[in-house]
N, C-alpha and C. Protein backbone atom coordinates (compact mmCIF):
# COMPACT_ATOMS: atom_id res chain seq x y z
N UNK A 1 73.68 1.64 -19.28
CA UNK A 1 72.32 1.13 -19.22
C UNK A 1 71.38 2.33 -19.22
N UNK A 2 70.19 2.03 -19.58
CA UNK A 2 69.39 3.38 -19.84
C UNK A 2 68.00 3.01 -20.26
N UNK A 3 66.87 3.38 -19.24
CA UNK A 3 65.75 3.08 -19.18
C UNK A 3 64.92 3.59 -18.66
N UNK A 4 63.57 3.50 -19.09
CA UNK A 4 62.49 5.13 -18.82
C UNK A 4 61.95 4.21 -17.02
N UNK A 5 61.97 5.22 -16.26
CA UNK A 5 61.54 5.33 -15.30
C UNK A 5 59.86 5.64 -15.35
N UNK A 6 59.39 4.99 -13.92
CA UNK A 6 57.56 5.07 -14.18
C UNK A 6 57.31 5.35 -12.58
N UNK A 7 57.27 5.92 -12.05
CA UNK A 7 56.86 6.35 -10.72
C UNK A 7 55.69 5.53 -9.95
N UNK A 8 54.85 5.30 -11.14
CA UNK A 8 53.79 4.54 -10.04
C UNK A 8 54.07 2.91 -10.19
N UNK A 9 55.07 2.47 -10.25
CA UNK A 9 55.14 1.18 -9.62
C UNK A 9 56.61 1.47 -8.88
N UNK A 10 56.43 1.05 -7.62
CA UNK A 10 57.18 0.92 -6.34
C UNK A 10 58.60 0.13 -6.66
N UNK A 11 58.70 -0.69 -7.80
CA UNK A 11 60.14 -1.16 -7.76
C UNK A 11 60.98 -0.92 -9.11
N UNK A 12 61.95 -1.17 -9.49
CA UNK A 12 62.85 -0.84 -10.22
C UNK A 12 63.57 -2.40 -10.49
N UNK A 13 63.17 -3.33 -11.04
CA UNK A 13 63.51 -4.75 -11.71
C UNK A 13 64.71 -4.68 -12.35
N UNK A 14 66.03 -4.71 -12.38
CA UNK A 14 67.00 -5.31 -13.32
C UNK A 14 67.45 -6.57 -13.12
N UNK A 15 67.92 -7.37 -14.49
CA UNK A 15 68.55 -8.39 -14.71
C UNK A 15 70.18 -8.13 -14.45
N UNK A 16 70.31 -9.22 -14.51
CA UNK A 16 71.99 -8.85 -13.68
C UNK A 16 72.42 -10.18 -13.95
N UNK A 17 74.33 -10.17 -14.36
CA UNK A 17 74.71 -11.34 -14.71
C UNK A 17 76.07 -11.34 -13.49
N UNK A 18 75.74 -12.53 -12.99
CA UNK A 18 77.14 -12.50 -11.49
C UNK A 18 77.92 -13.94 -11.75
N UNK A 19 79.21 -13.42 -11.53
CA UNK A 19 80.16 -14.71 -12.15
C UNK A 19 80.74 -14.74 -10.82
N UNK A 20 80.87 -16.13 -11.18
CA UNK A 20 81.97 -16.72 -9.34
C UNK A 20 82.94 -17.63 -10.06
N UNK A 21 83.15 -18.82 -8.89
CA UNK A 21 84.66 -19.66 -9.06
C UNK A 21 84.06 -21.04 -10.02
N UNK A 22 82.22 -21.11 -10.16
CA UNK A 22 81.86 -21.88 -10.57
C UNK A 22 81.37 -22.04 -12.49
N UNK A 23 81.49 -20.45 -12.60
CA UNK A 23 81.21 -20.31 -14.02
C UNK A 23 79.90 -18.67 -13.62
N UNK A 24 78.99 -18.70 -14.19
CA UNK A 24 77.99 -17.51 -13.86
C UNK A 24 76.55 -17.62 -14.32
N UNK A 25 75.34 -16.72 -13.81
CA UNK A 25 74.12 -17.11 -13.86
C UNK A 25 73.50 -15.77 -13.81
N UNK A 26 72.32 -15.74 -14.38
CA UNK A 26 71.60 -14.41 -14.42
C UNK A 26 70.70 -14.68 -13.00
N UNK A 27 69.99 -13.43 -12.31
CA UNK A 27 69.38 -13.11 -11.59
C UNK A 27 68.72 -12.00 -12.08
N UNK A 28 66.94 -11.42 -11.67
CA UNK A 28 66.53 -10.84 -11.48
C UNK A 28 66.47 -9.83 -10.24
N UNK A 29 66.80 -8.92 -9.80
CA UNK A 29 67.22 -8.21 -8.71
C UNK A 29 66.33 -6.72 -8.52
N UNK A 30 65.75 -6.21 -7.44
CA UNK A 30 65.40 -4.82 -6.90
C UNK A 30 66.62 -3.92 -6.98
N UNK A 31 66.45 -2.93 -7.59
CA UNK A 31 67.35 -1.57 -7.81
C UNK A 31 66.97 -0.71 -7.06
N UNK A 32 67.99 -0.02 -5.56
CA UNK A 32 67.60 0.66 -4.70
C UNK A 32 68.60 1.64 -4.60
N UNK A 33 68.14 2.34 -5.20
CA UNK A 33 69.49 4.22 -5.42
C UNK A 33 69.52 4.18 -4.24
N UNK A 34 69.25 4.22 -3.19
CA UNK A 34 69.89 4.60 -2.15
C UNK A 34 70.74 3.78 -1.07
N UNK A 35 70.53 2.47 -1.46
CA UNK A 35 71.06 1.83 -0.98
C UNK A 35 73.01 1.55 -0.88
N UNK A 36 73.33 1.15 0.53
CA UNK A 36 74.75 1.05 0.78
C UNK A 36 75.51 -0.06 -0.38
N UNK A 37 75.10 -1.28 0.30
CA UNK A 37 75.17 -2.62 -0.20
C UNK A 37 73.92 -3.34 -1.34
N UNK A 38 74.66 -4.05 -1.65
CA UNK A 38 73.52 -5.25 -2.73
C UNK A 38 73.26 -6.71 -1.84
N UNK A 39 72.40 -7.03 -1.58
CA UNK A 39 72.03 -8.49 -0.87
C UNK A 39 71.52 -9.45 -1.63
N UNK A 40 72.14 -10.55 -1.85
CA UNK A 40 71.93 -12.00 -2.83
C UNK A 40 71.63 -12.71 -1.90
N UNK A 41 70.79 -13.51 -2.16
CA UNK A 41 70.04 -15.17 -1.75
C UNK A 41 71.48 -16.19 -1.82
N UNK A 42 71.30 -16.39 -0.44
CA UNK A 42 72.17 -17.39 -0.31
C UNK A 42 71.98 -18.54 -1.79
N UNK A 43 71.01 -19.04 -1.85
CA UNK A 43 70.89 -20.12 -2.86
C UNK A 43 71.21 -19.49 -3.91
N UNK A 44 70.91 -18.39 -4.39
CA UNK A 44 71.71 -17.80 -5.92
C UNK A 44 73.04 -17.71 -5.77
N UNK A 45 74.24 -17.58 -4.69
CA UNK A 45 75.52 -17.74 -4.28
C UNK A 45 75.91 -18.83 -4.60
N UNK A 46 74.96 -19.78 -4.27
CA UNK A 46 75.97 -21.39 -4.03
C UNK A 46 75.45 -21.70 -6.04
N UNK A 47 75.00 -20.94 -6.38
CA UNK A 47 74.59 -21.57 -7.74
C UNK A 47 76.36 -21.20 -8.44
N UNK A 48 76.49 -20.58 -8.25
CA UNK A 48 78.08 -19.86 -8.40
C UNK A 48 78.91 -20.38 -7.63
N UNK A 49 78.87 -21.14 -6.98
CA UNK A 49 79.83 -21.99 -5.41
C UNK A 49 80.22 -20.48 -5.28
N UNK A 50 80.02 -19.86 -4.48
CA UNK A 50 80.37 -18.99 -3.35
C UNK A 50 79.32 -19.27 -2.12
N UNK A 51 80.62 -19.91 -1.31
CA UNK A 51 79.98 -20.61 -0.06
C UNK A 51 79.43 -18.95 1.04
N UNK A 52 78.14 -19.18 1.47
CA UNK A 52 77.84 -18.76 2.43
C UNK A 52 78.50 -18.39 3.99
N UNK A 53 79.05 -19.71 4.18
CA UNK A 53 79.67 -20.37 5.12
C UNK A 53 80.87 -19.25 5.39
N UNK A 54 81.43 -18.90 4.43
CA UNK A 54 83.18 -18.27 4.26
C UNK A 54 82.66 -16.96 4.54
N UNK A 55 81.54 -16.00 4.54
CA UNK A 55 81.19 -14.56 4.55
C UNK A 55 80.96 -14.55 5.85
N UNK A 56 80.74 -12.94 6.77
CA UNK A 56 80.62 -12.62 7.76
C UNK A 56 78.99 -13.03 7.94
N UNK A 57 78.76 -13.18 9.69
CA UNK A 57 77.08 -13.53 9.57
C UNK A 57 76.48 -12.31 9.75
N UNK A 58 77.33 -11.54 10.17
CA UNK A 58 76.71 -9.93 10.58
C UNK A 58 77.36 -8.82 9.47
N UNK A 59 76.34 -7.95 8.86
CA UNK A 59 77.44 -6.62 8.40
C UNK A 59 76.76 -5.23 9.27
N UNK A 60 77.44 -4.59 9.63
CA UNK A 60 77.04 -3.15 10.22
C UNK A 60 77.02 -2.39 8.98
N UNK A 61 76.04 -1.53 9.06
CA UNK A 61 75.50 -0.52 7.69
C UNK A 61 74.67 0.34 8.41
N UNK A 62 75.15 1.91 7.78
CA UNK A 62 74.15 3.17 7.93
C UNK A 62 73.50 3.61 7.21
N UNK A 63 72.27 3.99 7.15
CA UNK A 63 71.49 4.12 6.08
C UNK A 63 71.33 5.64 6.03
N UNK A 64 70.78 6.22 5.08
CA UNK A 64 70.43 7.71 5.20
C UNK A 64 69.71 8.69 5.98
N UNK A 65 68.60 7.75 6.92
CA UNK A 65 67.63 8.08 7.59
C UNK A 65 67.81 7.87 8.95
């Protein structure tokens, strides 16, 4: 992937295609280089049946700062 960067707007927009047990669906998503993990909307999960329910309710994460 490969795309011109612009400093004065604060976010970084990609499209993104995520497949589950139900078939798959595009999302629009924030791109954060520094980030550990990726975080999805429960409701974009179940669009894919990946139940909420079955994941941990807590994750522990360290950030850089």
């Amino acid at each position: 992937m490969k795309f011109t960067f612009d400093p004065k707007y604060h976010l970084i927009g990609i499209a993104v295609h995520l497949f589950g047990p139900s078939g798959d669906t595009y999302a629009n998503l924030a791109l954060d280089i520094g980030a550990s993990y990726t975080i999805v909307r429960n409701s974009m999960l179940a669009r894919i049946i990946y139940s909420p329910d079955i994941l941990p309710k807590t994750v522990t994460f360290t950030t850089g700062s």
